[in-house]
C-alpha atoms as a PDB file:
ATOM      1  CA  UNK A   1       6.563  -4.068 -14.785  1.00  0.00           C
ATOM      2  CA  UNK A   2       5.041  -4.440 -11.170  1.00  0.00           C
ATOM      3  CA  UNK A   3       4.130  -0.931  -9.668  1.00  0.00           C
ATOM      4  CA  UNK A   4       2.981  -0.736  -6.032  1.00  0.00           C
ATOM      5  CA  UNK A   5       0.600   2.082  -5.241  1.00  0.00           C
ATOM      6  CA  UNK A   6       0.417   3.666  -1.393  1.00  0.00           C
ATOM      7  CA  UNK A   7      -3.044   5.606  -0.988  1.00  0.00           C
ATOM      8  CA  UNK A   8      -3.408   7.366   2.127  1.00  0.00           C
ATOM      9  CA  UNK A   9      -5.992   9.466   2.179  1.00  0.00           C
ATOM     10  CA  UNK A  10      -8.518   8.986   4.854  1.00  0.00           C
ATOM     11  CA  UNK A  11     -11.593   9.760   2.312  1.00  0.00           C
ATOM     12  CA  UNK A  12     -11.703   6.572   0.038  1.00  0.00           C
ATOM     13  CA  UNK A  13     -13.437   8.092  -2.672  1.00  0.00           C
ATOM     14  CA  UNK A  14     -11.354  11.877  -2.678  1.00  0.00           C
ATOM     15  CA  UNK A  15      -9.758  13.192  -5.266  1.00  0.00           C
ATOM     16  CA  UNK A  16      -6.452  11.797  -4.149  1.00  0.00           C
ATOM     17  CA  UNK A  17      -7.801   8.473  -4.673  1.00  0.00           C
ATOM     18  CA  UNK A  18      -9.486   9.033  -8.068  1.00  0.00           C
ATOM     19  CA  UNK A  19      -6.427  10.097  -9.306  1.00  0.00           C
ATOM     20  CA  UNK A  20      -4.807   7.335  -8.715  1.00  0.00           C
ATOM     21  CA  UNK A  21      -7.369   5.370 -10.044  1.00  0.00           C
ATOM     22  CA  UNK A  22      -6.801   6.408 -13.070  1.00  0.00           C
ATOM     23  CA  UNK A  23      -3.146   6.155 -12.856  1.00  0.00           C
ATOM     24  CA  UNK A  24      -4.093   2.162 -11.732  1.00  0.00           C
ATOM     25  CA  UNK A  25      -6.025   2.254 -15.002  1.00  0.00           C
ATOM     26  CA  UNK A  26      -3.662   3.546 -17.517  1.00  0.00           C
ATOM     27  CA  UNK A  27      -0.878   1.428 -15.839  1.00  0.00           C
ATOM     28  CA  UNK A  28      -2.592  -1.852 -16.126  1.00  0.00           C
ATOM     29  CA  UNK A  29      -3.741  -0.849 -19.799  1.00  0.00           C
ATOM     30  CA  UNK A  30       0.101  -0.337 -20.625  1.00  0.00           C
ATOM     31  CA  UNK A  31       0.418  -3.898 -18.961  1.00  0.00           C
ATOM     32  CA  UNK A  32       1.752  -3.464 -16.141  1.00  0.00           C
ATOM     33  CA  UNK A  33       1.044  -5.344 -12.698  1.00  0.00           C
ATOM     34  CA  UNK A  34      -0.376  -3.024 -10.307  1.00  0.00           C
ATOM     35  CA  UNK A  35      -1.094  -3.745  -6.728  1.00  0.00           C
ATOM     36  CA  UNK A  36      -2.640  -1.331  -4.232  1.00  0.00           C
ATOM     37  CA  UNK A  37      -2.001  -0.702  -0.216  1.00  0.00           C
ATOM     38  CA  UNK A  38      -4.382   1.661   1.440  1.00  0.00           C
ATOM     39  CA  UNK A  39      -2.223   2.986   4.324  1.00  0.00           C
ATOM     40  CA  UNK A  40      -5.433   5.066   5.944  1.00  0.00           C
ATOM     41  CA  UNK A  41      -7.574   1.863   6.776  1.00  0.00           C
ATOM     42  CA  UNK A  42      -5.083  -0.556   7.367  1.00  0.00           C
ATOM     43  CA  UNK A  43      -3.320  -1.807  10.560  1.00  0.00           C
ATOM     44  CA  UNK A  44       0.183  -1.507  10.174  1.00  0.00           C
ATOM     45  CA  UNK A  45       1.989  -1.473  13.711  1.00  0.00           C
ATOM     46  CA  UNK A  46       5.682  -0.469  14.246  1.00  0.00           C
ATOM     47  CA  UNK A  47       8.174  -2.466  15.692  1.00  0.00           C
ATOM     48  CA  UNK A  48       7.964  -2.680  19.411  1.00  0.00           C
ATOM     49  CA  UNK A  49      11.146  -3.875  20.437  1.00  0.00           C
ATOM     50  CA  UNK A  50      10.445  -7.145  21.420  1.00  0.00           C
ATOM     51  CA  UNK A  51      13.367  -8.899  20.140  1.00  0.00           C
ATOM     52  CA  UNK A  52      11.191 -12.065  19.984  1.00  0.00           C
ATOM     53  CA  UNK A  53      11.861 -12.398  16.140  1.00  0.00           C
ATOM     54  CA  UNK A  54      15.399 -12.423  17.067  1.00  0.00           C
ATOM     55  CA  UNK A  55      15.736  -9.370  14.285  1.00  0.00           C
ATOM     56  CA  UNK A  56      15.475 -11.469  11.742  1.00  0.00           C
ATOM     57  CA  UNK A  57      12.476 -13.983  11.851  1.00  0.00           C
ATOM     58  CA  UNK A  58       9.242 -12.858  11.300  1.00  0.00           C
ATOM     59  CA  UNK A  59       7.183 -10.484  14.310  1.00  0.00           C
ATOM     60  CA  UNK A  60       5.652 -11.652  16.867  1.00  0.00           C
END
Protein backbone atom coordinates (compact mmCIF):
# COMPACT_ATOMS: atom_id res chain seq x y z
CA UNK A 1 0.00 0.00 0.00
CA UNK A 2 1.37 3.64 -0.64
CA UNK A 3 0.45 6.02 2.34
CA UNK A 4 1.22 9.75 2.01
CA UNK A 5 1.95 11.54 5.25
CA UNK A 6 1.20 15.62 5.61
CA UNK A 7 3.31 17.02 8.70
CA UNK A 8 2.67 20.47 9.49
CA UNK A 9 3.95 21.42 12.42
CA UNK A 10 6.29 24.30 12.40
CA UNK A 11 8.73 22.54 15.13
CA UNK A 12 10.43 19.66 13.10
CA UNK A 13 11.34 17.68 15.91
CA UNK A 14 7.71 18.19 18.21
CA UNK A 15 5.79 15.74 19.33
CA UNK A 16 3.50 15.95 16.36
CA UNK A 17 6.28 14.92 14.28
CA UNK A 18 7.64 12.06 16.45
CA UNK A 19 4.49 10.61 16.33
CA UNK A 20 4.35 10.28 13.09
CA UNK A 21 7.59 8.99 12.93
CA UNK A 22 6.72 6.22 14.40
CA UNK A 23 3.62 5.77 12.50
CA UNK A 24 6.30 6.10 9.21
CA UNK A 25 8.08 3.30 11.06
CA UNK A 26 5.49 0.79 11.80
CA UNK A 27 3.98 1.46 8.29
CA UNK A 28 7.06 0.73 6.34
CA UNK A 29 7.74 -2.38 8.72
CA UNK A 30 4.15 -3.69 7.68
CA UNK A 31 5.49 -2.95 4.04
CA UNK A 32 4.00 -0.37 3.03
CA UNK A 33 5.38 2.63 0.80
CA UNK A 34 5.43 5.68 2.74
CA UNK A 35 6.26 9.08 1.46
CA UNK A 36 6.37 12.27 3.51
CA UNK A 37 5.35 16.16 2.65
CA UNK A 38 6.26 18.68 5.26
CA UNK A 39 3.62 21.39 4.63
CA UNK A 40 5.39 23.95 7.38
CA UNK A 41 8.76 24.38 5.38
CA UNK A 42 7.69 23.99 2.05
CA UNK A 43 6.60 26.48 -0.69
CA UNK A 44 3.40 25.60 -1.89
CA UNK A 45 1.65 28.70 -3.65
CA UNK A 46 -2.10 28.83 -4.59
CA UNK A 47 -3.40 29.35 -7.80
CA UNK A 48 -3.26 32.91 -8.92
CA UNK A 49 -5.54 33.10 -11.64
CA UNK A 50 -3.41 33.42 -14.38
CA UNK A 51 -5.10 31.31 -16.82
CA UNK A 52 -1.68 30.81 -18.50
CA UNK A 53 -1.95 26.93 -18.02
CA UNK A 54 -5.09 27.23 -19.88
CA UNK A 55 -6.72 25.19 -16.66
CA UNK A 56 -5.40 22.32 -17.62
CA UNK A 57 -1.57 22.35 -18.45
CA UNK A 58 0.76 22.61 -15.90
CA UNK A 59 1.33 26.38 -13.80
CA UNK A 60 3.13 28.83 -14.82
Amino acid sequence: MKIVILTGSPQKHGSSNMLAEQFIKGAKEAGNSVSVIDTAHCNVKPCTGCVRCGYGGPCA
